[in-house]
N, C-alpha and C. Protein backbone atom coordinates (compact mmCIF):
# COMPACT_ATOMS: atom_id res chain seq x y z
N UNK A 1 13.30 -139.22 -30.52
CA UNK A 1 13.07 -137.83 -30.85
C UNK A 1 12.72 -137.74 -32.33
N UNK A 2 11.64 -136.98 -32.66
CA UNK A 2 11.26 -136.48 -34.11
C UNK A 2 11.80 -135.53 -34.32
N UNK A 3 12.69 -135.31 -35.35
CA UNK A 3 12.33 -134.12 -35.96
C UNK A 3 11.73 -133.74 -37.59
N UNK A 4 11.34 -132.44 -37.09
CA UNK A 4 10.49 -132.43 -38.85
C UNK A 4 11.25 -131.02 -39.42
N UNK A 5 11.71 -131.29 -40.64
CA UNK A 5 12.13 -130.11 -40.94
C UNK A 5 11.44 -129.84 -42.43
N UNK A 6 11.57 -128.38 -42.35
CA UNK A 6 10.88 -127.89 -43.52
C UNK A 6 11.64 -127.04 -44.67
N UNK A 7 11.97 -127.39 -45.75
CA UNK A 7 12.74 -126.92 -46.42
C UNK A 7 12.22 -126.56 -47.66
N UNK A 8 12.89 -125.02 -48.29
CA UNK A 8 12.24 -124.18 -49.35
C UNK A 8 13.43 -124.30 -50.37
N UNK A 9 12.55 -125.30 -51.81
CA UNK A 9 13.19 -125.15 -53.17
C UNK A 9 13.82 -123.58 -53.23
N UNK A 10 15.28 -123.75 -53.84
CA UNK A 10 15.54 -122.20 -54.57
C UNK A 10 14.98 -122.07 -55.77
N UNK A 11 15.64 -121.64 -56.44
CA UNK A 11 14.40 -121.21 -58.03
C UNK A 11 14.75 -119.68 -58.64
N UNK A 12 14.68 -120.18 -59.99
CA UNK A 12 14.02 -118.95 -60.45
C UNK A 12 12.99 -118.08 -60.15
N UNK A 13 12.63 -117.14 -59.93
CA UNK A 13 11.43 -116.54 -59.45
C UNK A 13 11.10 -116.20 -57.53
N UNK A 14 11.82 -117.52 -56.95
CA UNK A 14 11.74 -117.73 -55.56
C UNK A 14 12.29 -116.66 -54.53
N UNK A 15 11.55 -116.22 -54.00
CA UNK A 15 11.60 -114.89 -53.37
C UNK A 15 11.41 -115.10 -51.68
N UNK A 16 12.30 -115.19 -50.94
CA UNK A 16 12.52 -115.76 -49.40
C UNK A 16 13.10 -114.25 -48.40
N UNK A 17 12.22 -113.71 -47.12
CA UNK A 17 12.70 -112.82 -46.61
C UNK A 17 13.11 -113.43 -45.21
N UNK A 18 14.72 -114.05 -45.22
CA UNK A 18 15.33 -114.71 -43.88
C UNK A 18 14.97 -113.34 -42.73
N UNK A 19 14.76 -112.15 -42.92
CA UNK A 19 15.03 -111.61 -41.72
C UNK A 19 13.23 -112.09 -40.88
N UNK A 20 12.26 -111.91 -41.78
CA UNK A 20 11.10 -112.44 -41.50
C UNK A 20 11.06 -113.77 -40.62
N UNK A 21 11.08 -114.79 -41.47
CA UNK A 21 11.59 -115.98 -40.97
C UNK A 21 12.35 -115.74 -39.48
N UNK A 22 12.82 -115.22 -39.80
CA UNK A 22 14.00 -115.91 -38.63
C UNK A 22 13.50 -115.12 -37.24
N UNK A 23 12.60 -114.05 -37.45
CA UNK A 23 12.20 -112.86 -36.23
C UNK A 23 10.50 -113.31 -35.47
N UNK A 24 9.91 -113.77 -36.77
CA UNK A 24 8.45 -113.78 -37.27
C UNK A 24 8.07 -115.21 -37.14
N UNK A 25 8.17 -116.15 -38.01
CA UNK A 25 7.49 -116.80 -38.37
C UNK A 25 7.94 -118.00 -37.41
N UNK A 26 9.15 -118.34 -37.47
CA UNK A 26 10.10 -119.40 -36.71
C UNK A 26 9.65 -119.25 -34.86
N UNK A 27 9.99 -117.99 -34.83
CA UNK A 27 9.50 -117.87 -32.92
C UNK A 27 7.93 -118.06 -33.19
N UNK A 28 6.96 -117.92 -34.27
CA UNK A 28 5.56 -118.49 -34.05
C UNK A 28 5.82 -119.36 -33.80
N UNK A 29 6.80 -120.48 -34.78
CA UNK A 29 5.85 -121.64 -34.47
C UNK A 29 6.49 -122.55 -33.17
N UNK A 30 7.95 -122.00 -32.64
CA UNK A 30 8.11 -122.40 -31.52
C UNK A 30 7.36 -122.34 -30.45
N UNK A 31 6.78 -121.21 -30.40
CA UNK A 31 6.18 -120.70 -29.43
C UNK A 31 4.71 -122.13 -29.30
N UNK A 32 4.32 -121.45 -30.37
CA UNK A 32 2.88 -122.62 -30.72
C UNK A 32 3.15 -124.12 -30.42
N UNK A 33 4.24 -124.52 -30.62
CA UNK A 33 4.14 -125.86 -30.89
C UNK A 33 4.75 -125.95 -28.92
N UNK A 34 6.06 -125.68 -28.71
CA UNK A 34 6.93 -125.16 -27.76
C UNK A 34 7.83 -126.70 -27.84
N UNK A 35 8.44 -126.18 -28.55
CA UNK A 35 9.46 -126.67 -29.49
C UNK A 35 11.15 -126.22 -29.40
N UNK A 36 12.07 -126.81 -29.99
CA UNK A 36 13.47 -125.66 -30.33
C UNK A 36 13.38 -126.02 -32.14
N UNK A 37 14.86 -124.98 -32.65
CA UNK A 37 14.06 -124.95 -34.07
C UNK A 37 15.56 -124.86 -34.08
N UNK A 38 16.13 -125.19 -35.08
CA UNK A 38 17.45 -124.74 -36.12
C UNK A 38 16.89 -124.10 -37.53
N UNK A 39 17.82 -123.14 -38.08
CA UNK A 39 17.46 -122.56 -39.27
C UNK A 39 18.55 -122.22 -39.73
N UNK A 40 18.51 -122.99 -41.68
CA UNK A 40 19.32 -122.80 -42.15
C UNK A 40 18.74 -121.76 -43.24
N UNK A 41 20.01 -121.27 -43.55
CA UNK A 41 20.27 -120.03 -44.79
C UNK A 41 21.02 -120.89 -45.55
N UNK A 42 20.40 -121.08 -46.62
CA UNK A 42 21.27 -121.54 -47.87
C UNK A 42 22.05 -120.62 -48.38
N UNK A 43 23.47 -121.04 -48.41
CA UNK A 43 24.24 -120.80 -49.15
C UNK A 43 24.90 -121.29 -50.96
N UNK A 44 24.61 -122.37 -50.70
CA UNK A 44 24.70 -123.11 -51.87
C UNK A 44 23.77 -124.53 -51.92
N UNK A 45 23.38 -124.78 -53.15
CA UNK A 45 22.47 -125.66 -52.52
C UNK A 45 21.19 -125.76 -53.05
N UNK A 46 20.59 -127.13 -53.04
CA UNK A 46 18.94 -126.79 -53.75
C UNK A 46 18.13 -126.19 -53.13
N UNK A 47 18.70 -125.48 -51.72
CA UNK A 47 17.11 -125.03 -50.50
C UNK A 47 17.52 -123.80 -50.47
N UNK A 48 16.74 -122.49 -50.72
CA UNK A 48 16.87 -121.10 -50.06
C UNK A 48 17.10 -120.86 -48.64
N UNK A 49 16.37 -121.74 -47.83
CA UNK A 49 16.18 -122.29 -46.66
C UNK A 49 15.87 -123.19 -45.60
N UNK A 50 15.92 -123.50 -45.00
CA UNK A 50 15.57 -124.96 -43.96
C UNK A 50 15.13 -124.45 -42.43
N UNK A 51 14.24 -125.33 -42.05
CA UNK A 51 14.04 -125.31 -40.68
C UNK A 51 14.16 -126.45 -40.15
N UNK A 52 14.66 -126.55 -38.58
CA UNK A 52 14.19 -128.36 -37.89
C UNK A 52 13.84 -128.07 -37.09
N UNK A 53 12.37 -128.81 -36.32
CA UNK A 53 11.92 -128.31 -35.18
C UNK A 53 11.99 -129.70 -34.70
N UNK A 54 12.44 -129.89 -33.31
CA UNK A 54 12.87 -131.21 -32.14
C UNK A 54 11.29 -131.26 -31.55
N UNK A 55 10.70 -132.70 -32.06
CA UNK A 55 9.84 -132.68 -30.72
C UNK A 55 10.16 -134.02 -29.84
N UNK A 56 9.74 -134.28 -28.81
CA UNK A 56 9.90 -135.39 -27.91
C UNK A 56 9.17 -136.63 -28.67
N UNK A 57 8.46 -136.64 -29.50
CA UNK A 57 7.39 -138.37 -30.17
C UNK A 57 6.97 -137.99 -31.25
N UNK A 58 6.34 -139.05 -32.13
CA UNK A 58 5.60 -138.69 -32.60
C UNK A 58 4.09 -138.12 -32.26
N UNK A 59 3.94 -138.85 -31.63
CA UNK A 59 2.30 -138.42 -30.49
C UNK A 59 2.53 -137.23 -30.45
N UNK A 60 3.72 -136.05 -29.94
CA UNK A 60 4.02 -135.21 -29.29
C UNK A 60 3.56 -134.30 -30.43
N UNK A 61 4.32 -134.35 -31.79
CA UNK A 61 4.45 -133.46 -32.70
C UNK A 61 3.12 -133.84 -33.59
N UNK A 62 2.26 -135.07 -33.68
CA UNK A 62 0.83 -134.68 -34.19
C UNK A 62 0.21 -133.84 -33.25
N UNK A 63 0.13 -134.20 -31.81
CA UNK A 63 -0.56 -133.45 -30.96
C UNK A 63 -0.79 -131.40 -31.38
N UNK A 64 0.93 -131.21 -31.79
CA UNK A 64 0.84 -129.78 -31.63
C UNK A 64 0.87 -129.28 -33.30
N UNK A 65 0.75 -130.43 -33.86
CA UNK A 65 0.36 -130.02 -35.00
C UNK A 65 -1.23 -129.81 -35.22
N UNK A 66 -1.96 -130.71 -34.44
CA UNK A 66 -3.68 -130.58 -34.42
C UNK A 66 -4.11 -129.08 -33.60
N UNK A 67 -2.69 -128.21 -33.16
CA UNK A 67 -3.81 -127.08 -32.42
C UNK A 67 -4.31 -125.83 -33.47
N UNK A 68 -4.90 -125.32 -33.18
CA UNK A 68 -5.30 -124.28 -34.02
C UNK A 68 -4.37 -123.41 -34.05
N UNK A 69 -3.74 -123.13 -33.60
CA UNK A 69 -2.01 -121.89 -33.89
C UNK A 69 -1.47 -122.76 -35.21
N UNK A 70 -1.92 -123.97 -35.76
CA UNK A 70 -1.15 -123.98 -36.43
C UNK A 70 -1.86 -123.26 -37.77
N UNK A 71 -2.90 -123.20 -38.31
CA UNK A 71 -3.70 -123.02 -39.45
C UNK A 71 -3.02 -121.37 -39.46
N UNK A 72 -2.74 -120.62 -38.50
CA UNK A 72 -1.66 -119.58 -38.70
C UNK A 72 -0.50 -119.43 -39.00
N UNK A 73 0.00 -120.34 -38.19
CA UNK A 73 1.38 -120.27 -39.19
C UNK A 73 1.10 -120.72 -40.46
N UNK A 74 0.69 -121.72 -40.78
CA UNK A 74 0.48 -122.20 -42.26
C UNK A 74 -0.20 -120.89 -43.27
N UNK A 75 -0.78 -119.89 -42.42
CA UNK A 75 -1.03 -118.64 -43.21
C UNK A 75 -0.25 -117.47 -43.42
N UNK A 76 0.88 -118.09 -42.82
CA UNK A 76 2.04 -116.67 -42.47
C UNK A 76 2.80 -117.04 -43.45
N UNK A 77 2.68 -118.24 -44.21
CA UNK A 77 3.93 -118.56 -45.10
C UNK A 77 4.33 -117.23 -46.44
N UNK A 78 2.97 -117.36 -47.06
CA UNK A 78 2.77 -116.17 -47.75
C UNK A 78 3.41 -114.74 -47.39
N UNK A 79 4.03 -114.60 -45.99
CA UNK A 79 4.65 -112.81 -45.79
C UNK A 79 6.06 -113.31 -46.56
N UNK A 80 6.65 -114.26 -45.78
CA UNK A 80 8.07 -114.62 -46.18
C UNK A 80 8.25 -115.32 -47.60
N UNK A 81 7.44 -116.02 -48.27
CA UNK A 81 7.77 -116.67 -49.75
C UNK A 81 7.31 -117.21 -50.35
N UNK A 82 7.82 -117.04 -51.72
CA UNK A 82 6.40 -118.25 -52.99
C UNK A 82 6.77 -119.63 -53.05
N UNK A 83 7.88 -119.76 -52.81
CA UNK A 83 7.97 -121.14 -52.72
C UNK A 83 7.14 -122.03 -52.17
N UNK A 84 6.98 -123.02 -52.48
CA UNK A 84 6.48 -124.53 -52.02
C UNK A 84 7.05 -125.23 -50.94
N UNK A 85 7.21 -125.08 -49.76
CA UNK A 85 8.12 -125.85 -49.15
C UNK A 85 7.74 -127.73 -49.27
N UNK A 86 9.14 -128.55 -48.72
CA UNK A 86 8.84 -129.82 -48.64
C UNK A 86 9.23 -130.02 -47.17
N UNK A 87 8.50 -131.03 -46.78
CA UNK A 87 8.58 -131.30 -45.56
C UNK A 87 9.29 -132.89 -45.36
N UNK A 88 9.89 -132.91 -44.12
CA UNK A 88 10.87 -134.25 -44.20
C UNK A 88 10.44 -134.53 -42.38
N UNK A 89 10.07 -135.52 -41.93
CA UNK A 89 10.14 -136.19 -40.59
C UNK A 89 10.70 -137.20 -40.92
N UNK A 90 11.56 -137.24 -39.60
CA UNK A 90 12.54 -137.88 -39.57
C UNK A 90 12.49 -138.60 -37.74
N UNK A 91 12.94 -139.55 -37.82
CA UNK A 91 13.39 -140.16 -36.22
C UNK A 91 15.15 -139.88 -35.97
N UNK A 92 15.08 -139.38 -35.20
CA UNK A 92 16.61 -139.07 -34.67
C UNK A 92 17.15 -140.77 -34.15
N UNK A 93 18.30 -141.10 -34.84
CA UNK A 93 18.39 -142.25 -34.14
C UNK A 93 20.04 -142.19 -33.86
């Protein structure tokens, strides 16, 4: 199992709307990819926020990364925040 999670530096300046995220953007990209997702709210910590989305392979998660739903989400980032996110894949072992 892959998972890839995506996580947003806090910061000075860094401006994150969890209710967005969590209603909006997150059920996109489940939906798109058809996926499950965890989401964290930073509480303390270098990340404002985190996501992990489970896919079955790697094959699996380039596959639904090559569809065109994704060039949308990647445009939705902008409603919810300025941050930069970093991205982490990982193999579940």
């Amino acid at each position: 199992m892959i998972r890839v999670s995506v996580l947003y530096p806090a910061g000075d300046g860094i401006t994150f709307d969890h209710d967005y995220y969590k209603n909006t953007h997150v059920p996109m990209c489940t939906e798109a990819w058809n996926v499950g997702a965890e989401i964290d709210k930073g509480v303390n910590g270098p990340y404002v926020a985190a996501v992990h989305l489970f896919f079955e392979s790697m094959d699996a998660m380039q596959s639904a990364m090559a569809t065109p739903k994704t060039a949308d989400i990647m445009a939705d980032v902008a409603n919810y925040t300025n941050a930069t996110p970093v991205m982490q894949i990982a193999e579940i072992v």
